[in-house]
Protein backbone atom coordinates (compact mmCIF):
# COMPACT_ATOMS: atom_id res chain seq x y z
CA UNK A 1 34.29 43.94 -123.47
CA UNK A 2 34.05 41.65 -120.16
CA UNK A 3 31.35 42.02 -118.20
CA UNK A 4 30.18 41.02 -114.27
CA UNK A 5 27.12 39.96 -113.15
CA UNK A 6 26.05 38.80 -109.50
CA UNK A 7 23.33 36.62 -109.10
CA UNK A 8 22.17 34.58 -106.05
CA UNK A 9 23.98 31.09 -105.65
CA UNK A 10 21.52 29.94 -102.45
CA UNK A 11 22.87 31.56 -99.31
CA UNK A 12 25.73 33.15 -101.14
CA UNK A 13 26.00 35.53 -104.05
CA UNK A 14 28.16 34.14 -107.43
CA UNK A 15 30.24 36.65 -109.21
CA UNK A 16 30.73 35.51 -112.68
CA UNK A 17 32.99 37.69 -115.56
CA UNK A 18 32.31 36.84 -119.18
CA UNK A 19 32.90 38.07 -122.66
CA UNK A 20 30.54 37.83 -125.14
CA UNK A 21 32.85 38.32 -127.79
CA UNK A 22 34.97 35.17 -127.36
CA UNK A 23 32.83 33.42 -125.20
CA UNK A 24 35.08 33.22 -122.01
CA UNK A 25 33.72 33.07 -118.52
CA UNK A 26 34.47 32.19 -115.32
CA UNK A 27 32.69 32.55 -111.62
CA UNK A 28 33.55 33.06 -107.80
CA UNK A 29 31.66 32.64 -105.11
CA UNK A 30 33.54 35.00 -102.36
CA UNK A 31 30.77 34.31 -99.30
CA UNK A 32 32.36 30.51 -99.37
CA UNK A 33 36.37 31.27 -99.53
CA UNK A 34 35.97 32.75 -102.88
CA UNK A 35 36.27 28.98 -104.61
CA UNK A 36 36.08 28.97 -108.09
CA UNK A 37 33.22 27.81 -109.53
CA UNK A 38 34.45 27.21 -113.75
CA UNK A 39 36.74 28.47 -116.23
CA UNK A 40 35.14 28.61 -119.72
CA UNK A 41 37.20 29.09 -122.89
CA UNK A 42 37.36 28.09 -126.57
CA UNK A 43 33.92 26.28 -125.31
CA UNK A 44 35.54 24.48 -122.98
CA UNK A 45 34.74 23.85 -118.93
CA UNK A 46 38.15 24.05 -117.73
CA UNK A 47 37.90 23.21 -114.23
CA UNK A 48 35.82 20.49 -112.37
CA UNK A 49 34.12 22.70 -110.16
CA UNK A 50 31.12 22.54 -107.96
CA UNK A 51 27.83 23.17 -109.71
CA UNK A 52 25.32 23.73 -106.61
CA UNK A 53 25.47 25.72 -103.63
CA UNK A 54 24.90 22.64 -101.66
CA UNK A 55 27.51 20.69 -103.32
CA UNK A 56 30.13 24.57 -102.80
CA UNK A 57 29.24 23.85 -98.39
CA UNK A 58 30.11 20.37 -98.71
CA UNK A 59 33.32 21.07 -100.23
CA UNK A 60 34.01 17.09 -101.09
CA UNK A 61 37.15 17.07 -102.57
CA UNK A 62 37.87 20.56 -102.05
CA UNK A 63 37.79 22.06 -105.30
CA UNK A 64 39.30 24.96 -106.41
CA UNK A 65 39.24 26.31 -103.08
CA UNK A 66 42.62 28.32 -102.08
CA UNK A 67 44.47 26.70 -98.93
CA UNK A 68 45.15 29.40 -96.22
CA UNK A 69 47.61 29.24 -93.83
CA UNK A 70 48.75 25.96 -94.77
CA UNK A 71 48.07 24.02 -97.93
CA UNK A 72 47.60 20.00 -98.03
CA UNK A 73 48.22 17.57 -95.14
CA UNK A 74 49.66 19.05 -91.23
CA UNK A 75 50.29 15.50 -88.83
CA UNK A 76 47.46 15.42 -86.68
CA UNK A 77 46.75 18.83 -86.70
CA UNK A 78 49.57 19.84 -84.10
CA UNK A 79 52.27 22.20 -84.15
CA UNK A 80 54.84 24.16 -82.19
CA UNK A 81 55.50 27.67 -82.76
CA UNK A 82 57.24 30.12 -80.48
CA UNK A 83 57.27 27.04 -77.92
CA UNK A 84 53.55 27.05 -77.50
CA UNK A 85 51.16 24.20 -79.06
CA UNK A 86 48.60 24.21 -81.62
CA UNK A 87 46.35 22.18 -82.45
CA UNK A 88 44.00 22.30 -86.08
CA UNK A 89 40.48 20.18 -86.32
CA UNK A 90 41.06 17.30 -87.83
CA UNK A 91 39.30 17.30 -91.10
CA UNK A 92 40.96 14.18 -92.55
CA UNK A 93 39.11 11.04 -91.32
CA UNK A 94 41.51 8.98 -93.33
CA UNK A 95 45.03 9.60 -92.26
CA UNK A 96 43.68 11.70 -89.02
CA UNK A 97 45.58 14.67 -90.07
CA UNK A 98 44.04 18.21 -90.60
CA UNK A 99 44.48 19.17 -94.31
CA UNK A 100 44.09 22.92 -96.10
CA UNK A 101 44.55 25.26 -93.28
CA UNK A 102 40.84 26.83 -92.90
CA UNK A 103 39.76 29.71 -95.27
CA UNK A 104 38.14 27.41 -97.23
CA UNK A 105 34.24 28.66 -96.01
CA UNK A 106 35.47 31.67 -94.70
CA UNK A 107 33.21 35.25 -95.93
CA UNK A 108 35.40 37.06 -98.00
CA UNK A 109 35.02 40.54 -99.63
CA UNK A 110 34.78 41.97 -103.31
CA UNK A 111 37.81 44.51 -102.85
CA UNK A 112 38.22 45.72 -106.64
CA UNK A 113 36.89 44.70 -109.97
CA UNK A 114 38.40 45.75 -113.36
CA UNK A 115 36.79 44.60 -117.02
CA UNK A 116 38.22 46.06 -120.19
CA UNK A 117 38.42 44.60 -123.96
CA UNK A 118 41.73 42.79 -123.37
CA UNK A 119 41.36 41.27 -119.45
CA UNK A 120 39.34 41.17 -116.68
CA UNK A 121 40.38 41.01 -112.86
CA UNK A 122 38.26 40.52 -109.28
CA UNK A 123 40.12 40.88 -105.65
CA UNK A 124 38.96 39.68 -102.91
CA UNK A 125 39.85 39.63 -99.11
CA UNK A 126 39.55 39.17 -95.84
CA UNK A 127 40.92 40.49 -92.68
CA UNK A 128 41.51 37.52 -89.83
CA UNK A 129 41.65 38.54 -86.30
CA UNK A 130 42.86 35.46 -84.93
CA UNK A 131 39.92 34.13 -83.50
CA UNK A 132 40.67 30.68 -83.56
CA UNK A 133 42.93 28.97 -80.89
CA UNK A 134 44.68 26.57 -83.13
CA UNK A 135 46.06 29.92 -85.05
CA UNK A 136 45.93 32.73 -83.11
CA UNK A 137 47.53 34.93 -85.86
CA UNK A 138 45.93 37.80 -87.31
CA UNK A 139 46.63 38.12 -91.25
CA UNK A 140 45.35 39.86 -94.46
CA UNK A 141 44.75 37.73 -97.31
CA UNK A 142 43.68 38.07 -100.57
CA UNK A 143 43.23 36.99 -104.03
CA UNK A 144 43.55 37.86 -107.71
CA UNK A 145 41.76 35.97 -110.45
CA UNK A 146 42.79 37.36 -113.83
CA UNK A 147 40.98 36.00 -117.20
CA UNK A 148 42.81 37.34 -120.33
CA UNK A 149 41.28 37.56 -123.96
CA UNK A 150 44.51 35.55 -125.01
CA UNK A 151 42.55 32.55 -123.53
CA UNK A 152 45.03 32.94 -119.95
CA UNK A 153 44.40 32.37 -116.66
CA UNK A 154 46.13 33.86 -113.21
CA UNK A 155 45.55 33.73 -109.92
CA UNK A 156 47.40 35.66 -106.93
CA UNK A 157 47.93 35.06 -103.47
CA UNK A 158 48.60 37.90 -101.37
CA UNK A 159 49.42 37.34 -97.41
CA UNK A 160 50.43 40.22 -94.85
CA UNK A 161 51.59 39.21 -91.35
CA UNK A 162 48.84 41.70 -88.89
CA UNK A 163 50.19 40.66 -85.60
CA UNK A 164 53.04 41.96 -83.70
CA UNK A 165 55.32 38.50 -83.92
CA UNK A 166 56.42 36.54 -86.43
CA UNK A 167 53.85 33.58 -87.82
CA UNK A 168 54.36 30.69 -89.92
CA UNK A 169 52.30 30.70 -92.82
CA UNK A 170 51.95 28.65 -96.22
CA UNK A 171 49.56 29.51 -99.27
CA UNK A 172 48.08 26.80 -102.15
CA UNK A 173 45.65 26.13 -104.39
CA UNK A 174 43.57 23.62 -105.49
CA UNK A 175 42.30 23.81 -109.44
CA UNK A 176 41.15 20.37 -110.57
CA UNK A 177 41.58 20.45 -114.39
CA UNK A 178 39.32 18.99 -117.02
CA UNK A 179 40.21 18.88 -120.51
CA UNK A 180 38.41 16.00 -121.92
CA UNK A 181 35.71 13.42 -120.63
CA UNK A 182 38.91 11.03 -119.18
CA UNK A 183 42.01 11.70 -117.98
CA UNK A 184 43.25 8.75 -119.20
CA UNK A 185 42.86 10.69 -122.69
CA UNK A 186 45.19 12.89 -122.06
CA UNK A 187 49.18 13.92 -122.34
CA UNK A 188 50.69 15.21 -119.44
CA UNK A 189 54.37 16.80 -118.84
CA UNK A 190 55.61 17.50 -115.86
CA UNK A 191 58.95 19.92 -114.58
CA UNK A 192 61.98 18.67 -113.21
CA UNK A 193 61.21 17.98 -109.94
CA UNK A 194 61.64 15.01 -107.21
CA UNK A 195 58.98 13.20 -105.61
CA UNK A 196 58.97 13.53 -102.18
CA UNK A 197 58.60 10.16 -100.03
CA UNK A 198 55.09 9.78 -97.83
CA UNK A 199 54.65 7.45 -95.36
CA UNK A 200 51.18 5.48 -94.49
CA UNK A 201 49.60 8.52 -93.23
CA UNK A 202 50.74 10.92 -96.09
CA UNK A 203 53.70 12.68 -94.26
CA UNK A 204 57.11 13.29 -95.31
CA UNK A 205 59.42 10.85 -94.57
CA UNK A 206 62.47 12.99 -95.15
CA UNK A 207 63.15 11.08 -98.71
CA UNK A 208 62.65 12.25 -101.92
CA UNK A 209 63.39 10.38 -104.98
CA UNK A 210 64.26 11.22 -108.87
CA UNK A 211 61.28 11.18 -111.29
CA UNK A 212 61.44 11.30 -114.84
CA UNK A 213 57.93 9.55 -115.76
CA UNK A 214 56.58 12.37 -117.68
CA UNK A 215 59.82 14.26 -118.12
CA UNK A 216 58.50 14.61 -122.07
CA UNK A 217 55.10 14.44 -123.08
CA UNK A 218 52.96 11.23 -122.95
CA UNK A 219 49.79 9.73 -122.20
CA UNK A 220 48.48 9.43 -118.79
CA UNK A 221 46.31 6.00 -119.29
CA UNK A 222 45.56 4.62 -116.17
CA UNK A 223 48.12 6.47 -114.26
CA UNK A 224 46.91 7.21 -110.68
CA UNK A 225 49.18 10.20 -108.78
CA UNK A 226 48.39 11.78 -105.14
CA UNK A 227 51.97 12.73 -104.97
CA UNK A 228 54.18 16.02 -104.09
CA UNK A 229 56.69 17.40 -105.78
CA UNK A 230 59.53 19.35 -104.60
CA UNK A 231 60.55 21.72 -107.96
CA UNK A 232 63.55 23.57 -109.05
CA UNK A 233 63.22 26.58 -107.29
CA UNK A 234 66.34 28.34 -109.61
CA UNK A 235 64.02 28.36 -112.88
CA UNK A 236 62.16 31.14 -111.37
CA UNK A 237 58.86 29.36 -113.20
CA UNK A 238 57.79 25.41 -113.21
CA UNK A 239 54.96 24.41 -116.20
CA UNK A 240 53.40 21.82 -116.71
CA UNK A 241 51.11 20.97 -119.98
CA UNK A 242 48.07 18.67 -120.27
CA UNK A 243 47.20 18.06 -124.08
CA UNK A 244 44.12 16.59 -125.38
CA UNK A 245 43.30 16.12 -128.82
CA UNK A 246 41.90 19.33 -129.05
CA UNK A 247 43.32 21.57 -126.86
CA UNK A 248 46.94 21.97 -124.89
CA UNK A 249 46.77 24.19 -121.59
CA UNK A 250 50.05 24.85 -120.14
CA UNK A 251 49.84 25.08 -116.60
CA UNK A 252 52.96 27.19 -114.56
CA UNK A 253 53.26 28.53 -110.63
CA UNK A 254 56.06 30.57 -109.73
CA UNK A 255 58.81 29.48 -108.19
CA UNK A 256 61.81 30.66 -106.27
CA UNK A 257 62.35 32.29 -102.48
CA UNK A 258 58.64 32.72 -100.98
CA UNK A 259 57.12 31.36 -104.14
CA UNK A 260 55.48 28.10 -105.44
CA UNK A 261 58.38 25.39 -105.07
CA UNK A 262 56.16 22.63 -104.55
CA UNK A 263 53.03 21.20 -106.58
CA UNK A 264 51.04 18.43 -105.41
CA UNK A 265 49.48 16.20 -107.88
CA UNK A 266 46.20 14.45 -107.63
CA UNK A 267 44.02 12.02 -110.25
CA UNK A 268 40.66 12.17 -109.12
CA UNK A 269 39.57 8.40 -108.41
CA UNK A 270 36.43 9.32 -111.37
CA UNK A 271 39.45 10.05 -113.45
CA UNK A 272 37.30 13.48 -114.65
CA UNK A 273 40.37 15.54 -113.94
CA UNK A 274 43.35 16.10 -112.62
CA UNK A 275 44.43 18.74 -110.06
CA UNK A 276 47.96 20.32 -110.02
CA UNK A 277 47.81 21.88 -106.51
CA UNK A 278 50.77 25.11 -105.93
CA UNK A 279 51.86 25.13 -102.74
CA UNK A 280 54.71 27.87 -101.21
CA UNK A 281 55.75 24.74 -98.38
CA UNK A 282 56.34 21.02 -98.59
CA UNK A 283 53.29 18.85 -96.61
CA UNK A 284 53.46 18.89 -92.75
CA UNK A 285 55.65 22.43 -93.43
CA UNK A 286 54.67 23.73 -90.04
CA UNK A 287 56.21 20.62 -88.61
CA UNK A 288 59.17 19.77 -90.68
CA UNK A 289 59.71 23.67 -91.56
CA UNK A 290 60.28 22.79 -95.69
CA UNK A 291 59.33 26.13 -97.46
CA UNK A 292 57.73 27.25 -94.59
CA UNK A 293 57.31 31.11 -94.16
CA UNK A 294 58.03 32.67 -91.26
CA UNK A 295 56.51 36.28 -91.71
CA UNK A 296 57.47 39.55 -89.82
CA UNK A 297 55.01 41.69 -88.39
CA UNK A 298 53.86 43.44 -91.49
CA UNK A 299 55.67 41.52 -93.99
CA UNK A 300 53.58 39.60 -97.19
CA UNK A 301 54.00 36.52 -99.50
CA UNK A 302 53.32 36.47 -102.38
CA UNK A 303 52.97 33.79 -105.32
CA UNK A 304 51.49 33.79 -108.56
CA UNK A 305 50.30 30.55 -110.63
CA UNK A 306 48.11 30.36 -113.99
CA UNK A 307 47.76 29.25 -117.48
CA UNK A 308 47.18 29.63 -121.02
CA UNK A 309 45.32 27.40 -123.71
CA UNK A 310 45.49 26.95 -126.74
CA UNK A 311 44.85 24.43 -129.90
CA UNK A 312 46.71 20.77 -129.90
């Protein structure tokens, strides 16, 4: 049977689900955006994941943390929208753009718990009035983690449009998996997919280009990616796998009208993991409109992503 704890994690409180049974656990903290904290299975950390509250506040490298209204890189921080301009803080120093939208350390709510033998699920949400002037938009979010006794994973993004116009919105994720000590120990496969072209700042230049590097399975080795990739939206569902030599977790987002067509992949310069971002829009979406929502008054997205373990 899972069970659910909550224990104090500094300012915040950490939810953490585990089953004693098979030894699976994971943990939340919804006070701070309602990151993810670790996956446990088959006696395995899953996830890179912050281990401190100190270390969840400085969100370096933004792990696990779900990307709300926008997910990687927006140029500058400006866009246009119903011919007014906006204008998001500008939380990449490097290319001086404003990455992740901002839900990130936003106070989020425990909306419904459910533990049984076979699964175990936490909701949480958070109604946004539009407060802020560079999105004046008010919105319900909320997610889904799911943990399965089959050793799978899901997560959920749920958006609703609260306003009385339509708003552009884009959802993501940002799971940094860990497998083995090195990446460069592992196998990866990727979907059919193109890569789409960046310029020196990390914006879309329009281009995208065929890749077939890990088209079948093969090792990583020193392979360094920080690269997004447009996927075949007809499939309905892109996977990818990452195989060590003892375990293989296959990896899949939805994809499809509204859903996941675009993953962003990223090597972690410690080359500890790996993260295999889903994102609903392309980077710079609100700009260059690529998978870019536009929601109706009242009107959700919704995308699903997750995966499932097992022995190499």
């Amino acid at each position: 049977m899972y069970q659910l704890e909550k224990t104090p994690f500094g300012d915040f409180v950490k939810y953490r689900i585990w089953n004693e049974k098979n030894g699976q656990t994971f943990s939340i903290v919804p006070g701070h955006g309602s990151c993810l904290l670790n996956i446990e299975m088959d006696g395995r950390s899953l996830v890179d994941g912050f281990k401190t509250p100190a270390e969840v506040v400085a969100n370096r490298w933004m792990k696990n943390t779900l990307l709300v209204p926008f997910p990687n890189r927006l140029r500058t921080g400006t866009y246009h929208w119903e011919d007014k301009t906006y204008r998001f803080y500008l939380n990449d120093s490097i290319t001086q753009n404003a990455i992740h939208g901002f839900l990130m350390d936003k106070k989020m709510e425990v909306t419904q718990t459910g533990l049984t033998q076979e699964h175990a699920t936490i909701s949480c949400s958070i109604d946004y009035e539009g407060s802020l002037e560079s999105y004046p938009f008010p919105f319900f979010f909320e997610v889904t983690y799911l943990i399965k006794a089959s050793n799978a994973f899901e997560v959920e993004l749920s958006f609703q449009n609260k306003g009385t116009a339509a708003i552009p919105v884009g959802l993501g994720w940002h799971p940094y998996f860990q497998l083995i000590e090195s990446i460069d120990e592992l196998k990866l496969q990727m979907p059919s997919s193109q890569m789409v072209g960046l310029d020196e700042f990390m914006i879309p230049t329009g281009k995208r280009y065929d890749y077939d590097e890990f088209d079948s399975l093969k090792p990583m080795k020193a392979t360094i990616l920080d690269n997004c990739f447009a996927l075949n939206e007809d499939e309905g569902r892109a996977s990818f796998v990452l195989q060590s030599p003892k375990h293989t977790l296959k990896y899949w987002q939805e994809t499809g009208a509204g859903k996941f067509n675009f993953a962003q992949v990223f090597t972690h310069p410690d080359r500890t993991s790996i993260a295999i971002e889903p994102m609903t829009c392309n980077v710079n979406a609100f700009n260059n409109g690529e998978g870019l929502s536009s929601l109706e008054p009242g009107e959700w997205l919704k995308a699903k992503c997750g995966f499932e373990l097992t022995s190499s």
